[in-house]
N, C-alpha and C. Protein backbone atom coordinates (compact mmCIF):
# COMPACT_ATOMS: atom_id res chain seq x y z
N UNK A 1 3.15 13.82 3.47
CA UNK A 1 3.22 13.54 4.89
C UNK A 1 1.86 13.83 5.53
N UNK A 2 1.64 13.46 6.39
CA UNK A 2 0.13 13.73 7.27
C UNK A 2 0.47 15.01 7.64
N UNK A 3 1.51 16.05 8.00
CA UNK A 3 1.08 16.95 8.66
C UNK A 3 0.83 17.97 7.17
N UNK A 4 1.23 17.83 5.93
CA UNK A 4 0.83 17.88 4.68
C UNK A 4 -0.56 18.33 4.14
N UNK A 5 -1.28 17.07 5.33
CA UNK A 5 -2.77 16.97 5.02
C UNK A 5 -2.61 15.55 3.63
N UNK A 6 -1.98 15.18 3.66
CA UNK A 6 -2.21 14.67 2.42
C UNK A 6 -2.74 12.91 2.87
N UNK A 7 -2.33 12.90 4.21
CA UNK A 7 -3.49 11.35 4.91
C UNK A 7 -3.61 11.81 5.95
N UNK A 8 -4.88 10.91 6.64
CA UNK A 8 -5.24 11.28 7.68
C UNK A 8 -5.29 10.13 8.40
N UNK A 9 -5.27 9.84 9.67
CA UNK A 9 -5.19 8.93 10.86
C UNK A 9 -6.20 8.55 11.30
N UNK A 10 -6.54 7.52 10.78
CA UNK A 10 -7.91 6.97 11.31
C UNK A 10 -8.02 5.84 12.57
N UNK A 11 -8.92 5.88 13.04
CA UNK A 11 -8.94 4.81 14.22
C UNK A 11 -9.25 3.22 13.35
N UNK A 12 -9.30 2.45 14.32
CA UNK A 12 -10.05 1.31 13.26
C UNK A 12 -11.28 0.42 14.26
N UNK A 13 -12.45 1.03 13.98
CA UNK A 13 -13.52 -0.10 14.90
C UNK A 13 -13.49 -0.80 15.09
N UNK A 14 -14.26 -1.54 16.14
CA UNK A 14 -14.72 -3.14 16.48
C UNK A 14 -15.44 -3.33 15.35
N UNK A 15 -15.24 -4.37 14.31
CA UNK A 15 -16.44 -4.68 13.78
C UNK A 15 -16.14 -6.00 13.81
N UNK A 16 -17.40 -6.97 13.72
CA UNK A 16 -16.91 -8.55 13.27
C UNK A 16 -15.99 -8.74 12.22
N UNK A 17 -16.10 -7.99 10.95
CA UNK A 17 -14.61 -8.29 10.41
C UNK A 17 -12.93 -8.18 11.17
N UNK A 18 -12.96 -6.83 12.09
CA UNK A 18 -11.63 -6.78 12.51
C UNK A 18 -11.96 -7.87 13.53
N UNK A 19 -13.05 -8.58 14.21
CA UNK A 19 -12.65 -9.47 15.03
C UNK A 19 -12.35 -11.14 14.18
N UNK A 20 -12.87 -10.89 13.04
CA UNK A 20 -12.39 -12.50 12.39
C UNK A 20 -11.09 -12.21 11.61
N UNK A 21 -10.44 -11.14 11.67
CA UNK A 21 -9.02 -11.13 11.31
C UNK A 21 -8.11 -10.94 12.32
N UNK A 22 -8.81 -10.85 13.53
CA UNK A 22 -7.77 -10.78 14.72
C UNK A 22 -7.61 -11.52 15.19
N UNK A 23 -8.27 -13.14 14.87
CA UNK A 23 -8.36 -14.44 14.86
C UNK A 23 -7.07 -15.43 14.38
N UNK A 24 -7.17 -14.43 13.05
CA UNK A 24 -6.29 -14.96 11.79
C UNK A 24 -4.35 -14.72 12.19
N UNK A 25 -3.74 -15.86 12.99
CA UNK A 25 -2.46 -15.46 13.37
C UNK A 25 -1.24 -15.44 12.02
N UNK A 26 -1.79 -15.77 11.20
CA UNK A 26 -0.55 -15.25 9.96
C UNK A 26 -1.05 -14.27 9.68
N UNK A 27 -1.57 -12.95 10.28
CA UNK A 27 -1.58 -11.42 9.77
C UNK A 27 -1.25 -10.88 11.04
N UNK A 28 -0.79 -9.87 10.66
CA UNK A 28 0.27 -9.04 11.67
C UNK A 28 -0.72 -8.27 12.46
N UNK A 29 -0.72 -6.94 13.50
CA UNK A 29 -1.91 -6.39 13.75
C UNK A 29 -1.91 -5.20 12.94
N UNK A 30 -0.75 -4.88 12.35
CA UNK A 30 -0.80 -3.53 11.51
C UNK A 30 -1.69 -4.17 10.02
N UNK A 31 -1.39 -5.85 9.73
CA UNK A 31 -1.83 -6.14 8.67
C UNK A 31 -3.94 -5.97 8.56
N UNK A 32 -4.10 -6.60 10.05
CA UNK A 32 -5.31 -6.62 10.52
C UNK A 32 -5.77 -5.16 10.40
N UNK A 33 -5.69 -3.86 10.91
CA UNK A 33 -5.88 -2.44 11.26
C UNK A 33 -6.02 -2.30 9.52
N UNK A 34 -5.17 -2.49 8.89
CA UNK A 34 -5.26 -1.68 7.55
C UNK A 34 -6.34 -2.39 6.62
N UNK A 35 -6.82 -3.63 6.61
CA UNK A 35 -7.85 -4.44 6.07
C UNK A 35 -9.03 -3.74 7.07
N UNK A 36 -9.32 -3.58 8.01
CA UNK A 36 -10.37 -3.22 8.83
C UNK A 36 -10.78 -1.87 8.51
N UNK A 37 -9.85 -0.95 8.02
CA UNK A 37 -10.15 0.24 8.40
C UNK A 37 -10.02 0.44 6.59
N UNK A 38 -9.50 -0.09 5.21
CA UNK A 38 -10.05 -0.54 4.44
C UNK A 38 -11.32 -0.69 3.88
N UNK A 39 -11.44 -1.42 4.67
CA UNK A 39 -13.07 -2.32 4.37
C UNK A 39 -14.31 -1.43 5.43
N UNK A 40 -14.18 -0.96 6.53
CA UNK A 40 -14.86 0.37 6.99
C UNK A 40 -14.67 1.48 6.29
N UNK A 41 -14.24 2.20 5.57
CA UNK A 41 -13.88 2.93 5.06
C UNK A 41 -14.45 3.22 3.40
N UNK A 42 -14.53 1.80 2.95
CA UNK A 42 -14.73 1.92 1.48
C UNK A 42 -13.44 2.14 0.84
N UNK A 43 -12.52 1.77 1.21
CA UNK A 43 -11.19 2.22 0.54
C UNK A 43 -10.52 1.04 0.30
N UNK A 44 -9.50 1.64 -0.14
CA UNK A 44 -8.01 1.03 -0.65
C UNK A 44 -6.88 0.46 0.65
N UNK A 45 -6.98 -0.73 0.67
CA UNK A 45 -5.96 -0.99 1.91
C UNK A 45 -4.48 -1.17 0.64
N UNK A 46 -3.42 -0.61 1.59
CA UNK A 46 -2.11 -0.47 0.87
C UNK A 46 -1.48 -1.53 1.25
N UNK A 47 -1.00 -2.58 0.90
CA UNK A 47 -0.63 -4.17 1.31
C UNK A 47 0.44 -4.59 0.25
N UNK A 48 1.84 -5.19 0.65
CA UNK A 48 2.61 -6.10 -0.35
C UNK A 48 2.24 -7.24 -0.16
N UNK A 49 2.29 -7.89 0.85
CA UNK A 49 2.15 -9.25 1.04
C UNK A 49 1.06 -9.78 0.43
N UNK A 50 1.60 -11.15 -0.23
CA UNK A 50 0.99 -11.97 -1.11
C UNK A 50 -0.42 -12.64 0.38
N UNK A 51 0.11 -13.21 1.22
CA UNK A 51 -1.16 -13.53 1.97
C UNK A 51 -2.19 -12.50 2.64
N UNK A 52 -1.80 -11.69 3.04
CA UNK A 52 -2.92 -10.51 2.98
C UNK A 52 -3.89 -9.80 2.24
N UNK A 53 -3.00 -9.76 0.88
CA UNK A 53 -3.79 -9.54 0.16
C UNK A 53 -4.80 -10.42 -0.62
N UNK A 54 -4.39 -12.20 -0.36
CA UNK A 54 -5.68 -12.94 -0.44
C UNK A 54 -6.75 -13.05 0.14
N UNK A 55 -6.49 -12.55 1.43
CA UNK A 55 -7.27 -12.55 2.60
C UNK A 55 -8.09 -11.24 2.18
N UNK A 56 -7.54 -9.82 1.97
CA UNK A 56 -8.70 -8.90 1.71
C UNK A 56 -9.15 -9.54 0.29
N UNK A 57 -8.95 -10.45 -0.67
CA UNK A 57 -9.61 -10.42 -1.61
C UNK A 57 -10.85 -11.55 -1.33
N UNK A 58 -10.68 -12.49 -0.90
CA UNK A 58 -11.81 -13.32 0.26
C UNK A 58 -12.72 -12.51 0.70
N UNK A 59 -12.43 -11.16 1.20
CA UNK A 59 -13.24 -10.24 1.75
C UNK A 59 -13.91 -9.15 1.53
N UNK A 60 -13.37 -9.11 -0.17
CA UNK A 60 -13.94 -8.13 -0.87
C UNK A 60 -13.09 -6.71 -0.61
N UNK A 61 -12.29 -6.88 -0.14
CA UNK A 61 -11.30 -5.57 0.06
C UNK A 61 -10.58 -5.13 -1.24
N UNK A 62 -10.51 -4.00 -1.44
CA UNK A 62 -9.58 -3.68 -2.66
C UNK A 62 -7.99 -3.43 -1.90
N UNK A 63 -6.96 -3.71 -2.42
CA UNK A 63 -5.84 -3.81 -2.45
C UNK A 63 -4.79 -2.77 -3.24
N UNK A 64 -3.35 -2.40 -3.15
CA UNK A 64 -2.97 -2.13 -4.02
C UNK A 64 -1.59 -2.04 -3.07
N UNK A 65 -0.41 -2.14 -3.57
CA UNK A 65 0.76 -2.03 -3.35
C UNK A 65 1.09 -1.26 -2.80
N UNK A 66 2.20 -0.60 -2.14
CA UNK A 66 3.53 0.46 -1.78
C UNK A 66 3.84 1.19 -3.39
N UNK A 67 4.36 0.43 -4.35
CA UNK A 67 4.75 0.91 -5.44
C UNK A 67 3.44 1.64 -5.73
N UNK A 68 2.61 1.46 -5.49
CA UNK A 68 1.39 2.31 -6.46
C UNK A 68 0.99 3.32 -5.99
N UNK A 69 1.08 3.15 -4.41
CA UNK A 69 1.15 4.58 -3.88
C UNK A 69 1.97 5.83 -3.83
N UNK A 70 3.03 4.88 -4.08
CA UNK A 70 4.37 5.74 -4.21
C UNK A 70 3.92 6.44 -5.72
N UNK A 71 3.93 5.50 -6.87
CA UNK A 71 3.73 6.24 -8.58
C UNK A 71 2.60 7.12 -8.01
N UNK A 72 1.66 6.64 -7.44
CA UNK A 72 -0.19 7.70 -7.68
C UNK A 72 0.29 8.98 -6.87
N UNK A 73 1.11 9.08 -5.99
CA UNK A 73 1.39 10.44 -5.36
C UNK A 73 2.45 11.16 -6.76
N UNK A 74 3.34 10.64 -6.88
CA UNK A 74 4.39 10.83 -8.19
C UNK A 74 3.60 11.91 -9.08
N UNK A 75 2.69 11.21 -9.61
CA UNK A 75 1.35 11.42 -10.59
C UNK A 75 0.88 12.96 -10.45
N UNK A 76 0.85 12.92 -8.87
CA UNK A 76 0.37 14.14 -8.47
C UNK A 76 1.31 15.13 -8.31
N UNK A 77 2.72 15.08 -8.28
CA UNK A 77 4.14 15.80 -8.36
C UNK A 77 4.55 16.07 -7.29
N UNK A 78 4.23 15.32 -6.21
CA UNK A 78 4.97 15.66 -4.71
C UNK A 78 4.31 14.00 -4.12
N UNK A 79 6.10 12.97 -4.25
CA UNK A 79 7.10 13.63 -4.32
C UNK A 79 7.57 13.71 -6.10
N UNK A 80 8.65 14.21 -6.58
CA UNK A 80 9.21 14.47 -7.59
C UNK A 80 9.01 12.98 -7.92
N UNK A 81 9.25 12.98 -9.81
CA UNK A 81 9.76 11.79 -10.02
C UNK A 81 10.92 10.86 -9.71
N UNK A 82 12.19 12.15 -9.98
CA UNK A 82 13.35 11.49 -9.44
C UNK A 82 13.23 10.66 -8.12
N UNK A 83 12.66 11.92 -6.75
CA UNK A 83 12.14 11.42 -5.84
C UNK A 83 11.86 10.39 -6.06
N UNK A 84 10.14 9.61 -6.18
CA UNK A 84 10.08 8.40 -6.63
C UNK A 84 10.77 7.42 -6.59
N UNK A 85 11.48 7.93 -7.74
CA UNK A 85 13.13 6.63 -8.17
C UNK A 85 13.12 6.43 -6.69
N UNK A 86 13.97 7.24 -6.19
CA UNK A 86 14.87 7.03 -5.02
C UNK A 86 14.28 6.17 -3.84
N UNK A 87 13.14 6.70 -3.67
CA UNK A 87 12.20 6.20 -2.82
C UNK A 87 11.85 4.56 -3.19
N UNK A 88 11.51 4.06 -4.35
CA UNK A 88 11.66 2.45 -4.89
C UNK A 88 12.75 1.94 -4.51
N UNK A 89 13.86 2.78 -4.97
CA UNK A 89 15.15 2.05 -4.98
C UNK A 89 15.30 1.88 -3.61
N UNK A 90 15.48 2.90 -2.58
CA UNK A 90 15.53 2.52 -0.69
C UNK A 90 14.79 1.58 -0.61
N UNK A 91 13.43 1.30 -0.91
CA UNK A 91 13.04 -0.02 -0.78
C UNK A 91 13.27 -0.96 -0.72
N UNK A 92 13.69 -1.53 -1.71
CA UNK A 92 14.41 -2.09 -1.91
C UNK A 92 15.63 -2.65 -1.34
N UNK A 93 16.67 -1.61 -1.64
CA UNK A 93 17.90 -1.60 -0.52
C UNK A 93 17.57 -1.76 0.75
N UNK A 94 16.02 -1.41 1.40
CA UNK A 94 15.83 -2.01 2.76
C UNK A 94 15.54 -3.80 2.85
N UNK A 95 14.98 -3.74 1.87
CA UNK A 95 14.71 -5.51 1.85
C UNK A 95 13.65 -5.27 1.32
N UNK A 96 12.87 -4.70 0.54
CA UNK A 96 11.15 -4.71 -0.35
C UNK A 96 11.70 -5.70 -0.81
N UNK A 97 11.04 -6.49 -1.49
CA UNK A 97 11.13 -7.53 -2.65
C UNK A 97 9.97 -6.62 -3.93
N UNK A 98 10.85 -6.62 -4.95
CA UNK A 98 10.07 -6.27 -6.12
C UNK A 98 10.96 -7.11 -7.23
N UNK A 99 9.46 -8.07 -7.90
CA UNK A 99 10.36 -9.05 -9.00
C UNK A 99 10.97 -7.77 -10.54
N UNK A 100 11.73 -8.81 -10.65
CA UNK A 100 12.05 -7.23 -12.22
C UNK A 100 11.31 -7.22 -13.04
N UNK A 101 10.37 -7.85 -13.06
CA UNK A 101 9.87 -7.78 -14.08
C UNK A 101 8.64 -6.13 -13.52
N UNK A 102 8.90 -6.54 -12.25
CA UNK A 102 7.52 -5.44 -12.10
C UNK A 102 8.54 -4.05 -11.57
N UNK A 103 9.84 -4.09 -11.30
CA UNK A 103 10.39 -2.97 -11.48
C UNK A 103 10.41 -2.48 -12.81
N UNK A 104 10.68 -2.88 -13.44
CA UNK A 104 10.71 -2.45 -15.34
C UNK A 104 9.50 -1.46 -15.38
N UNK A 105 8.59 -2.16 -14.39
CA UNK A 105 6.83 -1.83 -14.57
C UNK A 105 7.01 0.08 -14.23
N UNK A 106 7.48 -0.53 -12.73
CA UNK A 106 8.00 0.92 -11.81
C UNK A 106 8.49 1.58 -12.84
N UNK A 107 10.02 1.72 -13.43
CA UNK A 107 10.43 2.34 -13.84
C UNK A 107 9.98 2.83 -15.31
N UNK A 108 9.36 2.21 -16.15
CA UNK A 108 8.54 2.78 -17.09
C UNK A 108 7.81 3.84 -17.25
N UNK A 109 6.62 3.50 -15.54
CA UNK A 109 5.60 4.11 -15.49
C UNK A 109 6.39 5.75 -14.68
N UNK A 110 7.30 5.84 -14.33
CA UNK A 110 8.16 6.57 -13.63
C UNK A 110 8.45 7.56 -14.84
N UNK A 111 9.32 7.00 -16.24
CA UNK A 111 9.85 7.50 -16.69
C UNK A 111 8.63 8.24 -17.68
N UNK A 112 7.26 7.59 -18.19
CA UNK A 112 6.07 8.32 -18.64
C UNK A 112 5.65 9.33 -17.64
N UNK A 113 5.64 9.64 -16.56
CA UNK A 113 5.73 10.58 -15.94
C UNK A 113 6.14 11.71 -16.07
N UNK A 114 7.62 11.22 -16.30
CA UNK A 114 8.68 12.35 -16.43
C UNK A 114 8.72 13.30 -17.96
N UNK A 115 7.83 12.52 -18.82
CA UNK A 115 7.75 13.17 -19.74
C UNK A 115 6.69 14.65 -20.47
C-alpha cells in the first residue's frame, strides 16, 4: 500500500508527450497520466490494455501488466502467495480478462514461488 511506503504518488508534468496523448481520445486520462509519468520517470507504466500499450510502445515506453505487478510484489512476500491467488482470481471475478493460457502462466509462476 502507499502508506506502506511501498509506492509513491507522483504528479505528472506538462510535457509535449502528455500533451500528444491528451490529444489521443481512445486513451482514458488515467491511461494518459500513467504513460506520461512512465516515460518522465524512466519507468515502468503498469497497463492491460492492448491499445495503450501500443501506444507506449510507439513511444518507447516500457510496459508491463497488473498480473506482473501483482507476481513481482508476491516475489517480494507481501502480499503472500496465497494472497496473490486471491487477488488474480478477484480480478477476474471483477471482469479482468486474462486468456488461460496466460493464467496457467499466473498460476505456475505463483506456484514456483510457493516453493
Amino acid at each position: 500500500s502507499v502508506d506502506a511506503d511501498r509506492f509513491d504518488i507522483l504528479s505528472v508534468e506538462t510535457t509535449a508527450l502528455l500533451t500528444r496523448l491528451q490529444d489521443n481520445s481512445n486513451l482514458s486520462d488515467a491511461d494518459v497520466a500513467v504513460l506520461a509519468c512512465g516515460d518522465a520517470n524512466d519507468g515502468v507504466a503498469v497497463m492491460d490494455e492492448t491499445y495503450g500499450r501500443d501506444v507506449a510502445a510507439v513511444e518507447g515506453i516500457t510496459t508491463r501488466g497488473t498480473a506482473y505487478l501483482v507476481l513481482n510484489l508476491a516475489s517480494e512476500g507481501t502480499p503472500s502467495v496465497d494472497d496473490a491467488r486471491t487477488v488474480i482470481d478477484a480480478m477476474i471475478d471483477e471482469g479482468w480478462y486474462c486468456a488461460p493460457d496466460v493464467y496457467a502462466k499466473i498460476v505456475q509462476k505463483l506456484d514456483s514461488l510457493a516453493d
